[in-house]
C-alpha atoms as a PDB file:
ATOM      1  CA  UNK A   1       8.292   9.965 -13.273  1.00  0.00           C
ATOM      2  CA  UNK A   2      10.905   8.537 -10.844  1.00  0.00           C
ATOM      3  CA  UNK A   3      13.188  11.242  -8.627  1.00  0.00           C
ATOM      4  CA  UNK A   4      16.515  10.223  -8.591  1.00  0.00           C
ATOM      5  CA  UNK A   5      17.486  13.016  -6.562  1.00  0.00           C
ATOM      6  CA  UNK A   6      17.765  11.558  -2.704  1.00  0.00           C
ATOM      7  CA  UNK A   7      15.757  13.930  -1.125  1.00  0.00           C
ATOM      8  CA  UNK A   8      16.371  15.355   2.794  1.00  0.00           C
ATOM      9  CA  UNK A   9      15.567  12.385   4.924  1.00  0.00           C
ATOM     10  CA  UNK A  10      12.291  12.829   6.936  1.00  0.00           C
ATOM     11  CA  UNK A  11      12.812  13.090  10.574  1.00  0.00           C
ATOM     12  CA  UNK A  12      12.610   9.644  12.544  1.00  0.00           C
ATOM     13  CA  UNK A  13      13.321   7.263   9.221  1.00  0.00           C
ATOM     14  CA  UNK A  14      17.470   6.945   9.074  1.00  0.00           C
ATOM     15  CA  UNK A  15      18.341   3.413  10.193  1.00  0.00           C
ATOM     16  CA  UNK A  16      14.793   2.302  10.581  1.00  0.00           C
ATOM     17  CA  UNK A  17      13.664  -0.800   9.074  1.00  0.00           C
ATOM     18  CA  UNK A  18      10.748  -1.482   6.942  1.00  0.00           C
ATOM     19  CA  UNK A  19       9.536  -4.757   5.442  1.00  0.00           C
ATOM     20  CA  UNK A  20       7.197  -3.706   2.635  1.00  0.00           C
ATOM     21  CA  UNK A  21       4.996  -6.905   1.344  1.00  0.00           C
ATOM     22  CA  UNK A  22       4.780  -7.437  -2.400  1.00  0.00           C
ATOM     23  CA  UNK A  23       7.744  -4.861  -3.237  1.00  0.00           C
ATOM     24  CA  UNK A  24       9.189  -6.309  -5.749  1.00  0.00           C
ATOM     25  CA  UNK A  25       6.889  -4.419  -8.684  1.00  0.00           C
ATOM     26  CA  UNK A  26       4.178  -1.121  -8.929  1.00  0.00           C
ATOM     27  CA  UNK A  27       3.716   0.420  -6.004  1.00  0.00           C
ATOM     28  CA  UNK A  28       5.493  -1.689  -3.823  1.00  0.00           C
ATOM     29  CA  UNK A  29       8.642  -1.338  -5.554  1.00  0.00           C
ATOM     30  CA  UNK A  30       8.021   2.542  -5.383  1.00  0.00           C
ATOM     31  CA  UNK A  31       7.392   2.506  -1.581  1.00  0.00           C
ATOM     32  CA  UNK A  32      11.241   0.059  -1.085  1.00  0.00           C
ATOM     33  CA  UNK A  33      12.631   2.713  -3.054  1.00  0.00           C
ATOM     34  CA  UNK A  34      11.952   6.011  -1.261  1.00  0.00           C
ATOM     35  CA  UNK A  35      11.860   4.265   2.185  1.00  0.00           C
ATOM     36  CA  UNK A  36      15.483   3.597   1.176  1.00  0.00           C
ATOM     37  CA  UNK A  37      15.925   6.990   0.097  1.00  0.00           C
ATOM     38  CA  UNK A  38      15.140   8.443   3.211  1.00  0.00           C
ATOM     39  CA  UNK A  39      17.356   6.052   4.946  1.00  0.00           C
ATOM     40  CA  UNK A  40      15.488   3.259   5.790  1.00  0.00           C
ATOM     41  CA  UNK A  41      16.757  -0.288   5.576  1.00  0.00           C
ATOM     42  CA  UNK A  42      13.871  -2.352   3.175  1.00  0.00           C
ATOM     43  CA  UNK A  43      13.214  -5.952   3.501  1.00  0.00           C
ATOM     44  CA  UNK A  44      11.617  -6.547  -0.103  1.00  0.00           C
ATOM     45  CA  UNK A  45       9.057  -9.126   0.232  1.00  0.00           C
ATOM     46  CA  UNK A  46       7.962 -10.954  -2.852  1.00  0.00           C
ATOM     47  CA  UNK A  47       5.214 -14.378  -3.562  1.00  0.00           C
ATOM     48  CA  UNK A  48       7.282 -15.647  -7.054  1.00  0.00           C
ATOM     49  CA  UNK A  49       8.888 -13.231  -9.337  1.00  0.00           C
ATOM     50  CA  UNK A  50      12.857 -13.077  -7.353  1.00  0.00           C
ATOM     51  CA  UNK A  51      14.569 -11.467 -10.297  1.00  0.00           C
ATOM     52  CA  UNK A  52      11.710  -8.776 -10.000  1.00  0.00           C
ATOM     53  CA  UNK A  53      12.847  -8.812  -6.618  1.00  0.00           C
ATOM     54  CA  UNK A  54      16.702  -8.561  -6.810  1.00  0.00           C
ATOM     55  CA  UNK A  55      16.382  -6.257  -9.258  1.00  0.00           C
ATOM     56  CA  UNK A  56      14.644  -3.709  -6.872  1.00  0.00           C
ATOM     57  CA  UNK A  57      17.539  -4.840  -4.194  1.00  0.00           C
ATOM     58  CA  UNK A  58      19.908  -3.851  -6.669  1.00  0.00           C
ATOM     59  CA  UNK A  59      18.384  -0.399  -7.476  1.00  0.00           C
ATOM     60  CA  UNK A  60      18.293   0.564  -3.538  1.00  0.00           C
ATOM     61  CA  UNK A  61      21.968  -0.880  -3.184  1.00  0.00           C
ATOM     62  CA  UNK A  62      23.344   1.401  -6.431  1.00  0.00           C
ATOM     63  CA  UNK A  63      22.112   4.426  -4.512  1.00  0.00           C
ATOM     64  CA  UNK A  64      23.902   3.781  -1.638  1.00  0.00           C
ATOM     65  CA  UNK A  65      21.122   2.223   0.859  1.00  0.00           C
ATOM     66  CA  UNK A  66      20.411  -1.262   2.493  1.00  0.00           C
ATOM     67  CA  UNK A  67      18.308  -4.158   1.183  1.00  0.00           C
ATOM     68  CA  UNK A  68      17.497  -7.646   1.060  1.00  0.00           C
ATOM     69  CA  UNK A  69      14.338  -9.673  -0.588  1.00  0.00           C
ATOM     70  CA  UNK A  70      12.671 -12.459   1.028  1.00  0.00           C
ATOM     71  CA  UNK A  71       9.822 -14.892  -0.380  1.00  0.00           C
ATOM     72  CA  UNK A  72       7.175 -15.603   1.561  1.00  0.00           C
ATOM     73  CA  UNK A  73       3.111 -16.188   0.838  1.00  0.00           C
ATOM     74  CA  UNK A  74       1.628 -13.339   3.494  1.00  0.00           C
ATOM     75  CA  UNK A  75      -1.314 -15.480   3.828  1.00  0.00           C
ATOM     76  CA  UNK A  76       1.324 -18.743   5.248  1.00  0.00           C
ATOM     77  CA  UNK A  77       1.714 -17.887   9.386  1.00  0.00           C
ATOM     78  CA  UNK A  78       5.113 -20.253   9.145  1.00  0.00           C
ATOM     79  CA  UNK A  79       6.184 -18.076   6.213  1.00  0.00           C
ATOM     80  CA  UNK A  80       5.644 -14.530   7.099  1.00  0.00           C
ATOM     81  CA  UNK A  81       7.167 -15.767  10.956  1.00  0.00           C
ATOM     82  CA  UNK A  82      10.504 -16.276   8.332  1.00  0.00           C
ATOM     83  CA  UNK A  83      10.438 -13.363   6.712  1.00  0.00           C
ATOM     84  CA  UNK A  84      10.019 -11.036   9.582  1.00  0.00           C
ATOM     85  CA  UNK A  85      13.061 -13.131  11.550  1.00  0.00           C
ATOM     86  CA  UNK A  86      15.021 -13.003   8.405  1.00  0.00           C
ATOM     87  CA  UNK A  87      14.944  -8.722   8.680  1.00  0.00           C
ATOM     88  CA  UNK A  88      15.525  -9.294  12.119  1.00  0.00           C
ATOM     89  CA  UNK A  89      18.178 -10.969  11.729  1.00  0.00           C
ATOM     90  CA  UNK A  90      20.105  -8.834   8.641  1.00  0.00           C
ATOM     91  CA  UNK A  91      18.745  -5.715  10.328  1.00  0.00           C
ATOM     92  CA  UNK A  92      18.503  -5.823  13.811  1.00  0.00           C
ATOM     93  CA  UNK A  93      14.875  -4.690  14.216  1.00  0.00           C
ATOM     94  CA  UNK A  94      11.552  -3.980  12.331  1.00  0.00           C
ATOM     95  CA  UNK A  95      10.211  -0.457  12.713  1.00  0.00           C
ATOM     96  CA  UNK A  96       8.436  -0.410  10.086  1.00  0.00           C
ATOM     97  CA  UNK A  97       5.604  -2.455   8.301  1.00  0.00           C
ATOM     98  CA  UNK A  98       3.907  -1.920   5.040  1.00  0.00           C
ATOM     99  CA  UNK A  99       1.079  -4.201   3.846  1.00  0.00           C
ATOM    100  CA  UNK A 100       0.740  -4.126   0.243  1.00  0.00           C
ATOM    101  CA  UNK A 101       0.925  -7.319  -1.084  1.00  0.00           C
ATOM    102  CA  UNK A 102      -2.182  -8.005  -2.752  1.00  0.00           C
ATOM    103  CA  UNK A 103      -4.077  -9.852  -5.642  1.00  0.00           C
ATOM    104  CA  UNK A 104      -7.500  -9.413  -7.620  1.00  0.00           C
ATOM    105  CA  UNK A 105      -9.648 -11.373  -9.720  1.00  0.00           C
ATOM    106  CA  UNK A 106     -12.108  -9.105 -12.419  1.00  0.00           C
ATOM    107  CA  UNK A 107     -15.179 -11.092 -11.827  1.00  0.00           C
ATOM    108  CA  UNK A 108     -18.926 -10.720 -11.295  1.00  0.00           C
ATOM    109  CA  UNK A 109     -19.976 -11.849  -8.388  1.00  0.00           C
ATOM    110  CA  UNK A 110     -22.440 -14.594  -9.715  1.00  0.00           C
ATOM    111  CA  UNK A 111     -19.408 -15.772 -11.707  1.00  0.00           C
ATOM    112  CA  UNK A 112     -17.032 -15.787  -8.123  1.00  0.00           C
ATOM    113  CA  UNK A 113     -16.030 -19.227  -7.369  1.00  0.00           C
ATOM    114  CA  UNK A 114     -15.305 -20.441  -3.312  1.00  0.00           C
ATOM    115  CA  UNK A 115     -11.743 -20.430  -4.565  1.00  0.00           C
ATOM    116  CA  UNK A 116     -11.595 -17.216  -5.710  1.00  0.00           C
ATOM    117  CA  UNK A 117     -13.445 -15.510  -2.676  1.00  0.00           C
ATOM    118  CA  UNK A 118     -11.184 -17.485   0.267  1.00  0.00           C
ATOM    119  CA  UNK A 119      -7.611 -16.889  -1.959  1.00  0.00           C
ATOM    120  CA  UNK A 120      -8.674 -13.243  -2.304  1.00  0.00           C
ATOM    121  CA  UNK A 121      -9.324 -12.939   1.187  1.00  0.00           C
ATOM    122  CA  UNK A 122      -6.079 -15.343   2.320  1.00  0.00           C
ATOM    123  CA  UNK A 123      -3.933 -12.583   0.823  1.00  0.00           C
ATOM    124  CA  UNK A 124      -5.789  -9.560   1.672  1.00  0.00           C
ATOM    125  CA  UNK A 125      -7.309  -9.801   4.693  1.00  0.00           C
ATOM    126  CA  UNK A 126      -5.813 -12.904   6.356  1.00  0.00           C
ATOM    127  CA  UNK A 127      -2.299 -11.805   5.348  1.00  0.00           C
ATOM    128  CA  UNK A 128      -2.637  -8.167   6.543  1.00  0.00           C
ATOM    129  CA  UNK A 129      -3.289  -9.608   9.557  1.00  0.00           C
ATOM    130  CA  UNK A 130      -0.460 -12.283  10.008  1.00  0.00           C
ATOM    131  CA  UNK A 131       2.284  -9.879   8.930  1.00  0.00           C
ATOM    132  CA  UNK A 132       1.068  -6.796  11.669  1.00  0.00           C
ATOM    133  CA  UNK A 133       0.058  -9.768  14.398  1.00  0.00           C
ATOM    134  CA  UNK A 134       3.636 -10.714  14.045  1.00  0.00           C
ATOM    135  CA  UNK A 135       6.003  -8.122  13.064  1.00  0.00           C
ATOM    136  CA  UNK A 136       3.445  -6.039  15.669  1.00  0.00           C
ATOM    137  CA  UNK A 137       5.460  -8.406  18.811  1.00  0.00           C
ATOM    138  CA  UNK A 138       8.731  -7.479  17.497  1.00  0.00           C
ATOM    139  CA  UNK A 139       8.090  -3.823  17.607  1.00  0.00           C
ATOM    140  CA  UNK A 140       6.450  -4.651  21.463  1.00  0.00           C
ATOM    141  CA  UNK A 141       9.248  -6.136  22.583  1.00  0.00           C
ATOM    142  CA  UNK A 142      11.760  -3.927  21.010  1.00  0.00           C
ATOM    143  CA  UNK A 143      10.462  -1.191  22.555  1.00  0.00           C
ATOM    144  CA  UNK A 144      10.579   1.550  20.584  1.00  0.00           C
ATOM    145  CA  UNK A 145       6.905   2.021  19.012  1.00  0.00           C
ATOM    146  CA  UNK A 146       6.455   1.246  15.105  1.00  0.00           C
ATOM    147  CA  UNK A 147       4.755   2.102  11.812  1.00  0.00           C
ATOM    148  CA  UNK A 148       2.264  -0.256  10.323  1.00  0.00           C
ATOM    149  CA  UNK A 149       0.689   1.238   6.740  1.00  0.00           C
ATOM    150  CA  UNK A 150      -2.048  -0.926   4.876  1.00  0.00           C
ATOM    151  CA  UNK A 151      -2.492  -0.016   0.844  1.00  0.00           C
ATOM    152  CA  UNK A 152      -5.756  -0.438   1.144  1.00  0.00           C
ATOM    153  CA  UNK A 153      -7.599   0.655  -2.259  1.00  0.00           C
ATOM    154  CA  UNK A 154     -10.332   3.075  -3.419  1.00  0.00           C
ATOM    155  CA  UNK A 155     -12.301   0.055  -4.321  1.00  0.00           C
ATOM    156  CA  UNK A 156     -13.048  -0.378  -0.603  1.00  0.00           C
ATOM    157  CA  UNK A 157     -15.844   2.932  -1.328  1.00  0.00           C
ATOM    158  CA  UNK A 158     -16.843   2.728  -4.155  1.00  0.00           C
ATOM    159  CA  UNK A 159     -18.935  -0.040  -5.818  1.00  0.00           C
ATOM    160  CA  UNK A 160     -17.138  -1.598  -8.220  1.00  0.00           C
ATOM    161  CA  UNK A 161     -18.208  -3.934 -11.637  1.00  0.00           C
ATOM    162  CA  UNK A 162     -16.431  -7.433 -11.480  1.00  0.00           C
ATOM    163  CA  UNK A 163     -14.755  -6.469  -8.176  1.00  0.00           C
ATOM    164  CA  UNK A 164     -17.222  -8.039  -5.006  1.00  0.00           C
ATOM    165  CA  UNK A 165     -14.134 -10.245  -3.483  1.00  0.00           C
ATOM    166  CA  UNK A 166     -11.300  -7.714  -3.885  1.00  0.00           C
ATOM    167  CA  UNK A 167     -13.626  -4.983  -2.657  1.00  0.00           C
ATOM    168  CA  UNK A 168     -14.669  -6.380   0.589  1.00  0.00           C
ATOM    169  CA  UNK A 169     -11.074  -7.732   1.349  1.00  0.00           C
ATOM    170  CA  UNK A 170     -10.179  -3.944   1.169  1.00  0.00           C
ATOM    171  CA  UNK A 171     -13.106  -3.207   3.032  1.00  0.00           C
ATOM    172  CA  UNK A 172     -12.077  -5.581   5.792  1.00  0.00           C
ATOM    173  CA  UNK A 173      -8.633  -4.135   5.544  1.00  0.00           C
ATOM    174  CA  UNK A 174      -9.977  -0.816   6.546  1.00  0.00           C
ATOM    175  CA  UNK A 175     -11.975  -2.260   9.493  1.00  0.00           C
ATOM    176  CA  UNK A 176      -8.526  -3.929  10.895  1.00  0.00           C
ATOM    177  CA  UNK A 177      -7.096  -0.743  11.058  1.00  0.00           C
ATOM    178  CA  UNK A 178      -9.038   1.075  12.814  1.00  0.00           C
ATOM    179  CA  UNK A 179      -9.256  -1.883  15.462  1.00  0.00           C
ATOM    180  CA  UNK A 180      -5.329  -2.195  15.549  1.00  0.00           C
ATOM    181  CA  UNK A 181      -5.168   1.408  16.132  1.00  0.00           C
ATOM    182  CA  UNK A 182      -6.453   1.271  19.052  1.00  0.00           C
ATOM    183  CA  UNK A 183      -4.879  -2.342  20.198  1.00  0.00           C
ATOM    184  CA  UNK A 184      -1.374  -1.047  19.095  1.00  0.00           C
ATOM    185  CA  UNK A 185      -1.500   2.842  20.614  1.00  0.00           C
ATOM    186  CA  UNK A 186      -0.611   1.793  23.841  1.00  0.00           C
ATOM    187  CA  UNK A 187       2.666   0.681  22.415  1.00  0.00           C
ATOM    188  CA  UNK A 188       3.192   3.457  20.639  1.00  0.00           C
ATOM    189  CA  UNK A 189       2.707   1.893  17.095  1.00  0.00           C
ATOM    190  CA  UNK A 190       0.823   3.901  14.604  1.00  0.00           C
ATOM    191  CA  UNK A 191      -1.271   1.877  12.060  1.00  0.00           C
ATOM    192  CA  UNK A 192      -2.942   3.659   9.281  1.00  0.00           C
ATOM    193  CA  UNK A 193      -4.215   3.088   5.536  1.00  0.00           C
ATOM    194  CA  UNK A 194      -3.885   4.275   2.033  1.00  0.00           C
ATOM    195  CA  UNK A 195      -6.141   3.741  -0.418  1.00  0.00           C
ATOM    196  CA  UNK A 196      -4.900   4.213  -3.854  1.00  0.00           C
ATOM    197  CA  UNK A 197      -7.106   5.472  -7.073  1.00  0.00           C
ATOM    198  CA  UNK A 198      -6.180   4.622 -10.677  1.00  0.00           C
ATOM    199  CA  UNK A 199      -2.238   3.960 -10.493  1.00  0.00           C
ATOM    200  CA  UNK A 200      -0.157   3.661 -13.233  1.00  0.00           C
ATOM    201  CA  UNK A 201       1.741   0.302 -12.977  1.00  0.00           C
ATOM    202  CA  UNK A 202       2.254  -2.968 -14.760  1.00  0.00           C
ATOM    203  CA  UNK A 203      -0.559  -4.188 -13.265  1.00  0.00           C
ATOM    204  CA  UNK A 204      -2.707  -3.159 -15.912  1.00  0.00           C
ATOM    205  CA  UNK A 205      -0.954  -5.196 -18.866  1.00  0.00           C
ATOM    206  CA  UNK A 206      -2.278  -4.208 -22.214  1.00  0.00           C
ATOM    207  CA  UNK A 207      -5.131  -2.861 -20.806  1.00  0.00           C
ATOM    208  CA  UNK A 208      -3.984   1.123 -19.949  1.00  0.00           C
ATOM    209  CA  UNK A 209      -4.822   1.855 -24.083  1.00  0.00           C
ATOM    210  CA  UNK A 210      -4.410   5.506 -24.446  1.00  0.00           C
ATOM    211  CA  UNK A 211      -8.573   5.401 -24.404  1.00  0.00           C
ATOM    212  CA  UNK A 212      -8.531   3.696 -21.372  1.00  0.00           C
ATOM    213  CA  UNK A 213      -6.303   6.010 -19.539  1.00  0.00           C
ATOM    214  CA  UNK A 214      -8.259   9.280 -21.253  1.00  0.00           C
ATOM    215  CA  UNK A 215     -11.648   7.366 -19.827  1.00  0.00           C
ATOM    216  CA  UNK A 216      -9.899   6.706 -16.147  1.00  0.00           C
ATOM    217  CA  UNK A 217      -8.714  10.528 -16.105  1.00  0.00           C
ATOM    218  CA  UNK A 218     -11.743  12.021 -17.195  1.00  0.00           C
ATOM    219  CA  UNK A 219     -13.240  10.734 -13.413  1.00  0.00           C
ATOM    220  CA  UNK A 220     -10.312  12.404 -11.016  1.00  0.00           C
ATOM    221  CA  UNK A 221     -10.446  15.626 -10.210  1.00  0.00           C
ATOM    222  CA  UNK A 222      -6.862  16.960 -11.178  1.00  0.00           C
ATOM    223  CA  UNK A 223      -7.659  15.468 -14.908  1.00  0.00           C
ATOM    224  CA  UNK A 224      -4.442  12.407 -14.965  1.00  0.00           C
ATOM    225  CA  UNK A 225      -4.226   8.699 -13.575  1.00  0.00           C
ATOM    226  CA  UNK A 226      -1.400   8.422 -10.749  1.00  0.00           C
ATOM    227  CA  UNK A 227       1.854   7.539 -10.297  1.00  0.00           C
ATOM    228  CA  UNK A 228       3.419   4.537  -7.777  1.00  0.00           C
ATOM    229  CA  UNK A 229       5.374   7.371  -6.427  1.00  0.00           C
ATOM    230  CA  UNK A 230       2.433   9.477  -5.617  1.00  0.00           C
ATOM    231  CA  UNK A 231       1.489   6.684  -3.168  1.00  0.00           C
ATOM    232  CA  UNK A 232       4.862   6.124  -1.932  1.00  0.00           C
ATOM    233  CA  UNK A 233       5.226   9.653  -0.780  1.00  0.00           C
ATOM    234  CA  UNK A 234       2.227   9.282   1.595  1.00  0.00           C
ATOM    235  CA  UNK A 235       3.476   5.952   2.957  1.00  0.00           C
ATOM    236  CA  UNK A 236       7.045   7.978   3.700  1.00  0.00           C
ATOM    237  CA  UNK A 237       5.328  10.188   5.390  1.00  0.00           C
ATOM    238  CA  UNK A 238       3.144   8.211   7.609  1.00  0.00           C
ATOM    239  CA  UNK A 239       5.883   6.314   8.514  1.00  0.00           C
ATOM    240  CA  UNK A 240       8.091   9.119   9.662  1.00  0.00           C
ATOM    241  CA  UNK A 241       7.841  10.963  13.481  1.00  0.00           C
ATOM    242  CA  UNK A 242       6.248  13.778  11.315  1.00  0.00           C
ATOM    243  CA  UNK A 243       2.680  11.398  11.348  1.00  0.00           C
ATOM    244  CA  UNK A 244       3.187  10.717  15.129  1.00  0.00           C
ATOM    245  CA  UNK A 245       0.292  11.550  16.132  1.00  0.00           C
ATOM    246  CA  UNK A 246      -2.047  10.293  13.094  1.00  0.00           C
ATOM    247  CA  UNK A 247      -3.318   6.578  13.389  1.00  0.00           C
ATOM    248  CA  UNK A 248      -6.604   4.791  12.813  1.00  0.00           C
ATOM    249  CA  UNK A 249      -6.841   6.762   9.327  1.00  0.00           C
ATOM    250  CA  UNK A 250      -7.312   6.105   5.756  1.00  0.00           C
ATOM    251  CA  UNK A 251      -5.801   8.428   3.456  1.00  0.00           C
ATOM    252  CA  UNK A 252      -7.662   8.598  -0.111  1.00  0.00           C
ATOM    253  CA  UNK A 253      -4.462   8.724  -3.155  1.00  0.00           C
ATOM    254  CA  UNK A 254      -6.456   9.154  -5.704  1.00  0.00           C
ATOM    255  CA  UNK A 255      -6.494  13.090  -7.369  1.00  0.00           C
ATOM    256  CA  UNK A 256     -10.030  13.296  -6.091  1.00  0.00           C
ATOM    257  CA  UNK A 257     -11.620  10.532  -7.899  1.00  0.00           C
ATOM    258  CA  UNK A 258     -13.567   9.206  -4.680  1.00  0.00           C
ATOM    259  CA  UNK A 259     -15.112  12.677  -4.768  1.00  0.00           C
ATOM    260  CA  UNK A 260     -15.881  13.419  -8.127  1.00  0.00           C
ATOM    261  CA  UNK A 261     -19.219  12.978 -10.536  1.00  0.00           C
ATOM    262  CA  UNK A 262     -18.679  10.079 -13.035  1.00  0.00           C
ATOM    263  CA  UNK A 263     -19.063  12.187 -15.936  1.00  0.00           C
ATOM    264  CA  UNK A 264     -16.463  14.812 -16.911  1.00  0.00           C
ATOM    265  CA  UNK A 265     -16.801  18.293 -16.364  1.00  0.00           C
ATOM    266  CA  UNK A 266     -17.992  19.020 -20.238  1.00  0.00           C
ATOM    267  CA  UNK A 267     -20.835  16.740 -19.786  1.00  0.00           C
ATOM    268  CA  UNK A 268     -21.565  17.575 -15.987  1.00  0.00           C
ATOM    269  CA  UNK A 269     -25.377  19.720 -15.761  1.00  0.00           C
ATOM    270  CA  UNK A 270     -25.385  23.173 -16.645  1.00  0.00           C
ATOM    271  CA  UNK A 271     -25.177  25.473 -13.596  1.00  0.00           C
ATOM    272  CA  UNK A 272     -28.086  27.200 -12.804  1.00  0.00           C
ATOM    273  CA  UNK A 273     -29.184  29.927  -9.704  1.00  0.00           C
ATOM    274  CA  UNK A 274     -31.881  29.404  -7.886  1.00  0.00           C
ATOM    275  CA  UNK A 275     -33.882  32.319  -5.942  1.00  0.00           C
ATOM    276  CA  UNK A 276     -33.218  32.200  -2.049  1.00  0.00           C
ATOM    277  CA  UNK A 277     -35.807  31.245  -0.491  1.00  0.00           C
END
């Protein structure tokens, strides 16, 4: 459920400025929102769906904070070069970065096409890496260090049915990084990953049945699919002076599902003690 209590604002986030990619809807949306809360300006960043966009503008705005939407394809260098001078330019600056646009295709990989492989991988990977290579300058030359967080996914570790492309374009995700970590300390900009479990959002369509969700919960350790704010709350954080020191990391969202046995606890093996040996 959504907090419309504005919390405290976390030390190093009041008149920052964030451009958050794809945050017009799901998690995205719930990242613009509590960046705002905490202060930050948010450059909402959608592909097609404006009034999805506006309307998360207007939500921020109601509250009280600052925000503006821009379209732009991630994976177009001309575009995301706009979008990053457009928050310049309403803003002042870019201090903060989050890359979560995304997109997926549920296909085996003997049934993935060359089309669906590269435009996986052109929004993913490739636009990941256009929207840090660029808004990564501004922060150089402002400077005054930055945030960069990538939503990676839990997909990237686990093997997946139907999901080879989007997978390995969160895998890759979680490579760049790393590597930026280290090309973007010096500078003092911070670039780390989350990697979301089973989130509740529209993404899902018809599909989150009340069997479906039961058979998704069933797998994570605390027993109940997330919410977009559950991720949100770890990308406020890591964008705030209190995650200063933390870069190069991937931070699992996902109530322990990564760690747990497929098979719920009723049906895991019966426990049994074995003589020391």
């Amino acid at each position: 459920m959504e907090n419309d209590t504005k919390p405290s604002p976390l030390q190093g986030l009041e008149d920052r400025v964030a451009v958050v990619t794809g945050g017009s809807r799901g998690i995205g949306r719930a990242i613009a929102r509590e960046l705002a809360r905490q202060g930050v300006a948010v450059a909402v960043n959608y592909t097609a769906n404006a009034l999805a966009a506006a309307s998360v503008v207007s939500e921020i705005e109601r509250d009280g904070g600052q925000a503006m939407a821009i379209q732009a394809d991630v994976s177009d260098r001309t575009a995301v070069e706009a979008m990053v001078q457009a928050a310049v330019q309403r803003f002042g600056d870019v201090d903060i970065l989050v890359n979560n646009a995304g997109i997926d295709v549920a296909v085996s990989v003997l049934d993935t096409t060359d089309a669906d492989w590269e435009r996986i991988f052109a929004v993913n990977a490739r636009g990941c890496f256009l929207c840090t290579q660029i808004a990564a300058r501004v922060m150089i030359n402002a400077g005054g260090g930055g945030r960069i967080i990538n939503i990676s996914s839990l997909n990237a570790r686990l093997g997946w049915i139907a999901r080879a492309a989007y997978s390995a374009s969160k895998g890759a995700m979680e490579a760049f990084t790393r590597c930026c970590a280290r090309d973007l300390g010096q500078y003092g900009i911070t670039v780390n990953a989350v990697a979301p479990g089973a989130i509740r959002t529209d993404i899902w369509g018809d599909a989150l049945t009340p069997d479906a969700e039961k058979a998704q919960a069933v797998r994570v350790a605390l027993g109940h699919i997330g919410e977009p704010e559950d991720v949100a709350g770890i990308v406020v954080f890591l964008a705030s002076s209190a995650a200063r020191f933390i870069t190069g990391e991937v931070i699992l969202v996902d109530g322990g599902r990564g760690t747990c046995d497929y098979l719920p606890t009723e049906h895991a093996l019966e426990d049994k003690r074995y003589p020391q040996i």
